[in-house]
C-alpha atoms as a PDB file:
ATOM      1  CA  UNK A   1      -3.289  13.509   6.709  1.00  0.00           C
ATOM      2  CA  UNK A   2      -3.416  16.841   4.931  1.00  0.00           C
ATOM      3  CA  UNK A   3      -3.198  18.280   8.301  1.00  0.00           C
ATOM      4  CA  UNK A   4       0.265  16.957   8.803  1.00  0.00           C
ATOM      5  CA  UNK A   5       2.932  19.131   7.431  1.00  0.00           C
ATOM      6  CA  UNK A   6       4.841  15.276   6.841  1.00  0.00           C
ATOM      7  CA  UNK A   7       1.835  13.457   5.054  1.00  0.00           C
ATOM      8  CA  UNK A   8      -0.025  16.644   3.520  1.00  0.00           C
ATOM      9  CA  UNK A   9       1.885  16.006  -0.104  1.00  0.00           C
ATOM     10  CA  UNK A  10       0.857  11.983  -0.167  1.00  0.00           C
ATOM     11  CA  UNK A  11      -1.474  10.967  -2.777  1.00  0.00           C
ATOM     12  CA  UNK A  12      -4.731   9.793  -1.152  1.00  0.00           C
ATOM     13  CA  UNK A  13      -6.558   7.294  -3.262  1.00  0.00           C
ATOM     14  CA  UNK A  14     -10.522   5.993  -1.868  1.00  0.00           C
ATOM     15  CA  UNK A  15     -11.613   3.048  -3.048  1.00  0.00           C
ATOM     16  CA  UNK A  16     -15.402   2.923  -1.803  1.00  0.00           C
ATOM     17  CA  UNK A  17     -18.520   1.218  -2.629  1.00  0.00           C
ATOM     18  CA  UNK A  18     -20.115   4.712  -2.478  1.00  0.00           C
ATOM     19  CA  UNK A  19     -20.159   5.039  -6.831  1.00  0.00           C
ATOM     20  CA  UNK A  20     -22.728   8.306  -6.885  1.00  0.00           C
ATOM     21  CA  UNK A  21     -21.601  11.041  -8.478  1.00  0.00           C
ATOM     22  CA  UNK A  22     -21.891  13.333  -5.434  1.00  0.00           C
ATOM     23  CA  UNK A  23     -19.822  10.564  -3.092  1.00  0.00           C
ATOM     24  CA  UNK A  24     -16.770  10.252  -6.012  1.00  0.00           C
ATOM     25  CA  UNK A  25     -16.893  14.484  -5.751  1.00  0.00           C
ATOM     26  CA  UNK A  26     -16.783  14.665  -2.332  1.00  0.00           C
ATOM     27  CA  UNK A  27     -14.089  12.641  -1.884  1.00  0.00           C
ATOM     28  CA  UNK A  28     -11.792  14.367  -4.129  1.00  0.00           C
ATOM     29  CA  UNK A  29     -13.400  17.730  -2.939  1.00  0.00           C
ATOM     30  CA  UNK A  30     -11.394  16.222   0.554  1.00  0.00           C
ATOM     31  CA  UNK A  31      -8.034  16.121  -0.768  1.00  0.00           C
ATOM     32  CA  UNK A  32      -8.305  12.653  -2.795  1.00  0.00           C
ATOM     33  CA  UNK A  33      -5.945  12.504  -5.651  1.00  0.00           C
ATOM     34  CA  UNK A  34      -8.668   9.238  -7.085  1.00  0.00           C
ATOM     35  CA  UNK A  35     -11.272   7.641  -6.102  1.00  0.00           C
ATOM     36  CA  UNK A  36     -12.103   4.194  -7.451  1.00  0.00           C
ATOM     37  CA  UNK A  37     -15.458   2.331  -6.941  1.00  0.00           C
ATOM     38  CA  UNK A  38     -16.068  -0.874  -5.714  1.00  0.00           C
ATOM     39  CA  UNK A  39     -16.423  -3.963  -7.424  1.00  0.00           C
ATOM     40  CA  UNK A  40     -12.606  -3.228  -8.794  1.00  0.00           C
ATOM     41  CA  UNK A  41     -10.246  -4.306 -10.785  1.00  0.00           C
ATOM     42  CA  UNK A  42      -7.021  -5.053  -8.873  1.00  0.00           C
ATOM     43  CA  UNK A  43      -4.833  -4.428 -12.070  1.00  0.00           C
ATOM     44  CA  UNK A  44      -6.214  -0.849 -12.803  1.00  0.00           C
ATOM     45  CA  UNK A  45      -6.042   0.035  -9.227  1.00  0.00           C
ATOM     46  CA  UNK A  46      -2.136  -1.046  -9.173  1.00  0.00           C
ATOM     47  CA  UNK A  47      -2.027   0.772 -13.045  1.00  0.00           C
ATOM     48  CA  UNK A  48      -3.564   3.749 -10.744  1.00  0.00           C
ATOM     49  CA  UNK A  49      -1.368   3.685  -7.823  1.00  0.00           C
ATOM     50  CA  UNK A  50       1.195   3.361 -10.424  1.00  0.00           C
ATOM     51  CA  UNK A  51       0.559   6.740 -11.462  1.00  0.00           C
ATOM     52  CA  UNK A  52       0.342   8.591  -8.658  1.00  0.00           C
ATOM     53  CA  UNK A  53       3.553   7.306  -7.576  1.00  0.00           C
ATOM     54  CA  UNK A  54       5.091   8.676 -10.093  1.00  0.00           C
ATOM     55  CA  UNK A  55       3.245  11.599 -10.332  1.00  0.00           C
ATOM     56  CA  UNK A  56       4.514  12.087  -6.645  1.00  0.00           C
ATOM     57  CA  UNK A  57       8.596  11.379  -7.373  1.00  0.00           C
ATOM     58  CA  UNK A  58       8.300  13.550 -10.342  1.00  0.00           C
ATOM     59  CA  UNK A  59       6.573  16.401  -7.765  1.00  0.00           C
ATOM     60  CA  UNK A  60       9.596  16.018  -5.731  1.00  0.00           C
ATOM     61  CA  UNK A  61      12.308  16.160  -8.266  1.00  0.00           C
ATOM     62  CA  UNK A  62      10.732  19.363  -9.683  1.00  0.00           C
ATOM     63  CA  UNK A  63      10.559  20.706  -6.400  1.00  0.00           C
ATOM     64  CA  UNK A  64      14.465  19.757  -5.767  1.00  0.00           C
ATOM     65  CA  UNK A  65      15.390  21.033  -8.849  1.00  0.00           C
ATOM     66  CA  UNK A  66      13.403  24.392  -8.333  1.00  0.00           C
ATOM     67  CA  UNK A  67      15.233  24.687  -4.675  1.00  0.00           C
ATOM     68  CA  UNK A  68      18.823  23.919  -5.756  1.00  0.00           C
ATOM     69  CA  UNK A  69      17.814  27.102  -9.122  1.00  0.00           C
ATOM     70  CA  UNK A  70      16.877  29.173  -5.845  1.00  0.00           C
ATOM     71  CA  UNK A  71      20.317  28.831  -4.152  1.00  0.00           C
ATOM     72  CA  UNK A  72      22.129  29.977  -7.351  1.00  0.00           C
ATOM     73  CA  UNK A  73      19.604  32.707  -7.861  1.00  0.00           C
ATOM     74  CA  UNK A  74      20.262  33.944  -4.133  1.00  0.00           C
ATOM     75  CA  UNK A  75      24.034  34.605  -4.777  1.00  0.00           C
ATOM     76  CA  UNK A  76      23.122  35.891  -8.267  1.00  0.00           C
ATOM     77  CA  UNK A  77      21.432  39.042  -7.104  1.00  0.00           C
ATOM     78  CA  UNK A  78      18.085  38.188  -8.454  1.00  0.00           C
ATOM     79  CA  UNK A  79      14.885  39.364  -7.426  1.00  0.00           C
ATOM     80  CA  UNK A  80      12.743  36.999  -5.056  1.00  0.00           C
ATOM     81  CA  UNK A  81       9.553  36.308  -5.148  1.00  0.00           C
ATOM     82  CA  UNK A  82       6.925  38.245  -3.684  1.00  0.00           C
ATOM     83  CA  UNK A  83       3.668  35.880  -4.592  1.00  0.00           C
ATOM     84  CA  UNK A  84       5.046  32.700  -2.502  1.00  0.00           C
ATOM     85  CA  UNK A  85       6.441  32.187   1.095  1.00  0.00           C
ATOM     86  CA  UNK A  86       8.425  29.333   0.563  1.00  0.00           C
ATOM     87  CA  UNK A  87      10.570  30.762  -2.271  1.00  0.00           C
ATOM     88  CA  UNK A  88      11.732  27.171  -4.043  1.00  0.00           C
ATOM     89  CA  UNK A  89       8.866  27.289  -6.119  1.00  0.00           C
ATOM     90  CA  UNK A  90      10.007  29.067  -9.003  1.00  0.00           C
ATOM     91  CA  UNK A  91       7.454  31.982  -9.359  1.00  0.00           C
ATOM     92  CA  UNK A  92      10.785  34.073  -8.309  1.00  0.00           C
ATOM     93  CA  UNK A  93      12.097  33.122 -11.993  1.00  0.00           C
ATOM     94  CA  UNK A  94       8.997  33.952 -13.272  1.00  0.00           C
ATOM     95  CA  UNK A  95       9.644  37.486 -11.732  1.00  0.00           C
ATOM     96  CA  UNK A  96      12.788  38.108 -12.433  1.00  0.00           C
ATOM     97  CA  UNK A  97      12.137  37.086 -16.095  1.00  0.00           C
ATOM     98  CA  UNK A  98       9.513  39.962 -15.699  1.00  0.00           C
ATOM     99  CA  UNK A  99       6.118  37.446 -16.056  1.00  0.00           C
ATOM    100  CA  UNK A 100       4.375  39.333 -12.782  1.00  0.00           C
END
């Protein structure tokens, strides 16, 4: 899934019986945004889901809001960025405003 350029941003949660300390690292060293043990509680794993759900929408409104600030900037004149390739990510404000 992080592979895809489509599903790379989608919160991946495990929910395992592995519960050592190395398994629960390893599977967020793979991309997992949580990883929840088995027996579980179905509550706190929809509380959990919960939050990364909303984690994700507010992701994507900050990245939306960053992208429309870059198509003002553009006709402004301003200086683009030079760390990202993208350029909606808003490190070019961060130039311009002279942080680099």
């Amino acid at each position: 899934m992080k592979g895809n350029e489509k599903t790379r941003n989608v919160p991946i949660i495990f929910i395992s019986a592995f519960d050592h300390p190395e398994d629960v690292v390893k599977g967020l060293g793979l991309g997992g945004a949580d990883y929840i043990t088995k027996p579980f509680v179905p509550k706190i794993v929809q509380a959990r889901v919960g939050v990364h759900l909303s984690l994700y929408q507010a992701n994507l409104a900050l990245k939306e809001t960053n992208r429309e600030r870059a198509v003002k900037a553009d006709g402004a004149g301003e200086k683009r960025c030079a760390v990202c390739a993208c350029g909606y990510c808003g490190a070019e404000f961060l130039l311009s405003a002279g942080a680099y």
